[in-house]
N, C-alpha and C. Protein backbone atom coordinates (compact mmCIF):
# COMPACT_ATOMS: atom_id res chain seq x y z
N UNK A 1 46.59 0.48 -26.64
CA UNK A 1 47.05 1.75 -26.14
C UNK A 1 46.39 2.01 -24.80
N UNK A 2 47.38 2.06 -23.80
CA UNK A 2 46.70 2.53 -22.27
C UNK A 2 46.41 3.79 -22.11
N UNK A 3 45.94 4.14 -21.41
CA UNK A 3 45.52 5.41 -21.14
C UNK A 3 46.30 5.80 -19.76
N UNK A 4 47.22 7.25 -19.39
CA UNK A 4 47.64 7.28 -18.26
C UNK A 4 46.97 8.03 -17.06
N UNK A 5 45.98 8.51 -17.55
CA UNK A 5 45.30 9.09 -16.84
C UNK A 5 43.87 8.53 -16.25
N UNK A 6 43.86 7.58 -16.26
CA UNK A 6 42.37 6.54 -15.77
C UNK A 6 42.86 6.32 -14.43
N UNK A 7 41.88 6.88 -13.41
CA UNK A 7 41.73 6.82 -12.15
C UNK A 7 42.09 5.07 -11.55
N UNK A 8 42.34 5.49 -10.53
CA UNK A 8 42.53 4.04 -9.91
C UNK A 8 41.17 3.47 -9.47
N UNK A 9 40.64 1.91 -9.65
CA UNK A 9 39.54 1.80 -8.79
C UNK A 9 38.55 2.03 -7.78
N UNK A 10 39.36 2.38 -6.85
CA UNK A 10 39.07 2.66 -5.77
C UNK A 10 38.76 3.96 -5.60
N UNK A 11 38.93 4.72 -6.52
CA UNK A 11 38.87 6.42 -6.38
C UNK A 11 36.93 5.90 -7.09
N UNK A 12 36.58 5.17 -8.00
CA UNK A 12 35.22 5.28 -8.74
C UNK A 12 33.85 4.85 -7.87
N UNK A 13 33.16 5.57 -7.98
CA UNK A 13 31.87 5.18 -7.30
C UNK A 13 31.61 5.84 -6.19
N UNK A 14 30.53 5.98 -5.61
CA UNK A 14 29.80 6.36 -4.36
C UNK A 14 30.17 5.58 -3.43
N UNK A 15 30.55 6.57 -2.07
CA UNK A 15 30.49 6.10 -0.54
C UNK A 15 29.06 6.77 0.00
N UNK A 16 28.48 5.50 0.76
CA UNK A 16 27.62 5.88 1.54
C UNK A 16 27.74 5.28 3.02
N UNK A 17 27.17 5.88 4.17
CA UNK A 17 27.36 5.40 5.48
C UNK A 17 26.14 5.54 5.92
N UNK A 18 25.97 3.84 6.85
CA UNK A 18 24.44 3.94 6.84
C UNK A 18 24.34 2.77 8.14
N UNK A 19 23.31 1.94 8.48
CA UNK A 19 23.09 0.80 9.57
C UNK A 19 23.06 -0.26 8.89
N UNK A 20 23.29 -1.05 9.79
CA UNK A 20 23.32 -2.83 8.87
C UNK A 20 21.57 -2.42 9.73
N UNK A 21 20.39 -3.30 9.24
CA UNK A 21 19.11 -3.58 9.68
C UNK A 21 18.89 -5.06 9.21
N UNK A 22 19.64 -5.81 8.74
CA UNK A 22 19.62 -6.89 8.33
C UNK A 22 20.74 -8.35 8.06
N UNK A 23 21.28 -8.90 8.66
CA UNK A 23 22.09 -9.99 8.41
C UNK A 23 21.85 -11.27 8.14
N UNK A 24 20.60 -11.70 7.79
CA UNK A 24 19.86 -12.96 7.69
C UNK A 24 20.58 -13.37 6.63
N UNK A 25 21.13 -12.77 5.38
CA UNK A 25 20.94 -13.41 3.94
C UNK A 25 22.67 -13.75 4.55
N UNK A 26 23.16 -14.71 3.45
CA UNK A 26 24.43 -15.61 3.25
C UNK A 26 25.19 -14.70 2.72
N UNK A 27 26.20 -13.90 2.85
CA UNK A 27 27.24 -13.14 2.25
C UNK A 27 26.40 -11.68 1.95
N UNK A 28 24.92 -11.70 2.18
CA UNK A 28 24.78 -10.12 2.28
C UNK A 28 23.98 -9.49 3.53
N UNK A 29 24.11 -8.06 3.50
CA UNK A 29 23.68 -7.42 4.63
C UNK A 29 22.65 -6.12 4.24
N UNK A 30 21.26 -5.96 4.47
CA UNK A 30 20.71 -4.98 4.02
C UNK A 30 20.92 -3.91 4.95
N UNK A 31 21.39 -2.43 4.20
CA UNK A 31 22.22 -1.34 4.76
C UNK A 31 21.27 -0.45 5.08
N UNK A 32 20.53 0.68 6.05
CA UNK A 32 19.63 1.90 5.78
C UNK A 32 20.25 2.76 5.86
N UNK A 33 20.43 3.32 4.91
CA UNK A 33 20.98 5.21 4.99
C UNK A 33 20.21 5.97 4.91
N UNK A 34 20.02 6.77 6.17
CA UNK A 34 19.21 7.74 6.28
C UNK A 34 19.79 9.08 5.70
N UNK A 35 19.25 10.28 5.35
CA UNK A 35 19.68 11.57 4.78
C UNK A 35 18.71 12.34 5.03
N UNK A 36 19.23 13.82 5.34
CA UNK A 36 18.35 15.28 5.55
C UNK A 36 18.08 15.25 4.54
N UNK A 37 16.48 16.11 3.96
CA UNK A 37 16.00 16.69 2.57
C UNK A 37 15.23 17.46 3.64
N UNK A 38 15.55 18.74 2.37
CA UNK A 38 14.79 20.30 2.68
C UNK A 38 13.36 20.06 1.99
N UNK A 39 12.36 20.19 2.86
CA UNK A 39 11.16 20.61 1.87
C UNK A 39 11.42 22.41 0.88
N UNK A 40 11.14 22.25 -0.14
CA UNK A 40 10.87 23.12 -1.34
C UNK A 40 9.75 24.17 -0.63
N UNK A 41 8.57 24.24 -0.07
CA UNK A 41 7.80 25.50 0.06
C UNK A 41 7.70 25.66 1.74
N UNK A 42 8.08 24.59 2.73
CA UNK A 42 8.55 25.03 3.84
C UNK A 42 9.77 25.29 4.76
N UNK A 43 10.49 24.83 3.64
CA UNK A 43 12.10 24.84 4.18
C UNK A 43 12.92 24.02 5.67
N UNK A 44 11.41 22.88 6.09
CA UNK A 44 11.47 22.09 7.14
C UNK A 44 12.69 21.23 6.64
N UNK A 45 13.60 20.37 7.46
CA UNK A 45 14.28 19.48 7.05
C UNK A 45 13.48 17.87 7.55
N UNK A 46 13.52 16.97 6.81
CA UNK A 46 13.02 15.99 7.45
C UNK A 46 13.63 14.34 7.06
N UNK A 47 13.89 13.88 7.38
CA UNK A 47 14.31 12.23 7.21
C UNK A 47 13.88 11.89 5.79
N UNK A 48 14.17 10.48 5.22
CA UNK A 48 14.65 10.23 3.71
C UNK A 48 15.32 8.83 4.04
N UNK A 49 14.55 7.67 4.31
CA UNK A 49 15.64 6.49 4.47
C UNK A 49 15.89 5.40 2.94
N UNK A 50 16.34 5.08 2.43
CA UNK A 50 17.14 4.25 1.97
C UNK A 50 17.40 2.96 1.69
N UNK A 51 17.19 1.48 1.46
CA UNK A 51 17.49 0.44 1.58
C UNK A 51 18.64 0.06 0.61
N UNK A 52 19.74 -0.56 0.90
CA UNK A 52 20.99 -1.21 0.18
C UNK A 52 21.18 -2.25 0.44
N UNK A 53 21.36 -3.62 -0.54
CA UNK A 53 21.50 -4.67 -0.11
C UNK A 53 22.83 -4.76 -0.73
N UNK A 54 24.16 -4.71 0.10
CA UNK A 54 25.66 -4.81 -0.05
C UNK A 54 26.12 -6.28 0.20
N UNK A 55 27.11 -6.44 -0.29
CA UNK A 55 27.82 -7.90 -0.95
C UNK A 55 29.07 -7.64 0.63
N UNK A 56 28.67 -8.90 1.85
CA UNK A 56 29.94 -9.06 2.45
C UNK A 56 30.54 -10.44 2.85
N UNK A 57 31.50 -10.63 2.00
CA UNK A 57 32.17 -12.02 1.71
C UNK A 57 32.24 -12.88 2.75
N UNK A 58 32.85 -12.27 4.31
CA UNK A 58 33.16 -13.73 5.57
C UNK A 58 31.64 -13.41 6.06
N UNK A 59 30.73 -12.92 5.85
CA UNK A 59 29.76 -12.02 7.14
C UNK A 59 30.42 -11.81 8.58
N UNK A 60 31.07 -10.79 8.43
CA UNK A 60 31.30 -10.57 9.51
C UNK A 60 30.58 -9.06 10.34
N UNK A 61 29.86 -8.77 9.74
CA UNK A 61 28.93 -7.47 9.73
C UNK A 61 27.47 -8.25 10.23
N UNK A 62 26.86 -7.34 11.56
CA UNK A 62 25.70 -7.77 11.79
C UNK A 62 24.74 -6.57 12.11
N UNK A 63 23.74 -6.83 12.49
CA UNK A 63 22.63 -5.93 13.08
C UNK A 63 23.27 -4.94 13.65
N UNK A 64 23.06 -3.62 13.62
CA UNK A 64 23.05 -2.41 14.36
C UNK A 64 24.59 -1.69 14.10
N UNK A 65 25.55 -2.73 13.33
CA UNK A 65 26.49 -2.33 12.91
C UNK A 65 26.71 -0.68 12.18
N UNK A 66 27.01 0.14 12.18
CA UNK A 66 27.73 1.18 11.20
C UNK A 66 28.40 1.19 10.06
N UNK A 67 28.09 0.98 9.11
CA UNK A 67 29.67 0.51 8.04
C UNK A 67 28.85 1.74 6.84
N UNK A 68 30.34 1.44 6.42
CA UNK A 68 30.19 2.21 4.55
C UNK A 68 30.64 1.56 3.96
N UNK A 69 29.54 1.43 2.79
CA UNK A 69 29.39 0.76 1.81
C UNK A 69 29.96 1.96 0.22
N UNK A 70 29.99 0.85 -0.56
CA UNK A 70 30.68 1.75 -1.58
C UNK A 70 30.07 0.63 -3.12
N UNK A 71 29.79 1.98 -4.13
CA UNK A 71 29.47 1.21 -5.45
C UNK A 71 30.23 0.28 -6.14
N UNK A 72 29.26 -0.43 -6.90
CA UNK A 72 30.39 -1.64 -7.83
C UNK A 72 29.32 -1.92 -8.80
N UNK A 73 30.21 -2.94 -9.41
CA UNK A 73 29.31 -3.23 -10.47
C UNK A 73 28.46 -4.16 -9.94
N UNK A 74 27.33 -4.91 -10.90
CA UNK A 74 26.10 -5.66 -10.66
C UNK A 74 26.73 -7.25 -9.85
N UNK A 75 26.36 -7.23 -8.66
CA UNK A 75 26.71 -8.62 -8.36
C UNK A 75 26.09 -9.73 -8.66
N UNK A 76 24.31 -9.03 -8.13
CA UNK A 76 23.28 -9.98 -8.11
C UNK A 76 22.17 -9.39 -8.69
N UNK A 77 20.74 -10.04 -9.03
CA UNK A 77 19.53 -8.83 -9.46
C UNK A 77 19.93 -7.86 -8.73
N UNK A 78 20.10 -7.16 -6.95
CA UNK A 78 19.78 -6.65 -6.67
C UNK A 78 20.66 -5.71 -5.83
N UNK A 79 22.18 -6.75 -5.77
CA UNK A 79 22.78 -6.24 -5.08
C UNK A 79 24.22 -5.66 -5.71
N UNK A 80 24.08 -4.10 -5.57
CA UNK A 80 25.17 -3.02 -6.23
C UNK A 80 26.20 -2.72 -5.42
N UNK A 81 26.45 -3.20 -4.28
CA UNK A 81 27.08 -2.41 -3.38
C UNK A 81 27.96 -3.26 -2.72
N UNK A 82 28.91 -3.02 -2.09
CA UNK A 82 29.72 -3.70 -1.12
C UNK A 82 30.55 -3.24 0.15
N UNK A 83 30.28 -3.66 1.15
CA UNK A 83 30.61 -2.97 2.60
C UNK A 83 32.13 -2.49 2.45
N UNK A 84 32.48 -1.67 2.56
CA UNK A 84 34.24 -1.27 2.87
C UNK A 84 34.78 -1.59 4.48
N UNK A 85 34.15 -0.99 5.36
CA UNK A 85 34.26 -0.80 6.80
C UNK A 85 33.44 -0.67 7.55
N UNK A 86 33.50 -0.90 8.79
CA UNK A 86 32.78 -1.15 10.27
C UNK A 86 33.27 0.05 10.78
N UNK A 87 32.56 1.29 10.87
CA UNK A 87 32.42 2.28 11.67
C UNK A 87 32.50 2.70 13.36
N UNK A 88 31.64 1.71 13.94
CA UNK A 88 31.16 1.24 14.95
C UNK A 88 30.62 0.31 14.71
N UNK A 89 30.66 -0.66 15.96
CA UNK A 89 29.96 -2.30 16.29
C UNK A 89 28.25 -1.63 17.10
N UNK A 90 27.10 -2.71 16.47
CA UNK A 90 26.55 -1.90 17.25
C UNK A 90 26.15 -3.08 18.27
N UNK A 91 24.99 -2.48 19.05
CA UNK A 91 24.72 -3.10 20.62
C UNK A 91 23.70 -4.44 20.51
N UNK A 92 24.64 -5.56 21.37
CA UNK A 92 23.34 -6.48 20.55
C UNK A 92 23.25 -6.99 22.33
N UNK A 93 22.04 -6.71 22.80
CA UNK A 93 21.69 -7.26 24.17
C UNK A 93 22.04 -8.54 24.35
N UNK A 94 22.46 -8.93 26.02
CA UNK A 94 22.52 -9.97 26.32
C UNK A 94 21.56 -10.68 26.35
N UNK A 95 21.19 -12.09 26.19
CA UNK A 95 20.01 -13.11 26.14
C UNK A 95 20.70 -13.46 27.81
N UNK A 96 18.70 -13.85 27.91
CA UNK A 96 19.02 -14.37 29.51
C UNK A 96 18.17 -15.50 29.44
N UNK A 97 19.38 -16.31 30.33
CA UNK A 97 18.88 -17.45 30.30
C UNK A 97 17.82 -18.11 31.18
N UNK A 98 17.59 -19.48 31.56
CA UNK A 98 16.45 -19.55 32.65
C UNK A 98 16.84 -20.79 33.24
């Protein structure tokens, strides 16, 4: 018996948007999402960063990149997540030669 009311895939799980800081590994990219948090007795706002290690199949995602990533199930020990989109490309200096 199906159920007709079970969401489509793609509607389940968390979006987050964050920096690639990492492209070394083979098919993954470690993500930082930073977020505001209010301190409780001074009401300062202050930074809160994040590490995600997301699942991206061609690597086509590198350093300084923008993307959002989105939940899934367990790929690896460690890695829950998987890139959806490239936001912005980010800036990767020219090398000079000699």
């Amino acid at each position: 018996m199906t159920s007709t009311t079970a969401q489509p895939n793609s509607t389940l799980g968390r979006t987050l948007r964050g920096v690639v800081v990492s492209d070394k590994m083979t098919k993954t990219v470690v993500v930082e999402v930073t977020r505001l948090r209010k301190h409780d007795k001074y009401k300062k706002f202050y930074r809160v960063s994040r590490r995600f290690k997301a699942h991206d199949e061609t690597d086509q995602y590198h350093t300084g990149d923008t993307v959002v990533i989105k939940e899934t199930r367990p790929l690896s020990k460690e890695k829950r997540w998987i890139v959806v989109e490239r936001i912005s490309e980010g800036k990767i200096a020219p090398v000079a030669e000699e």
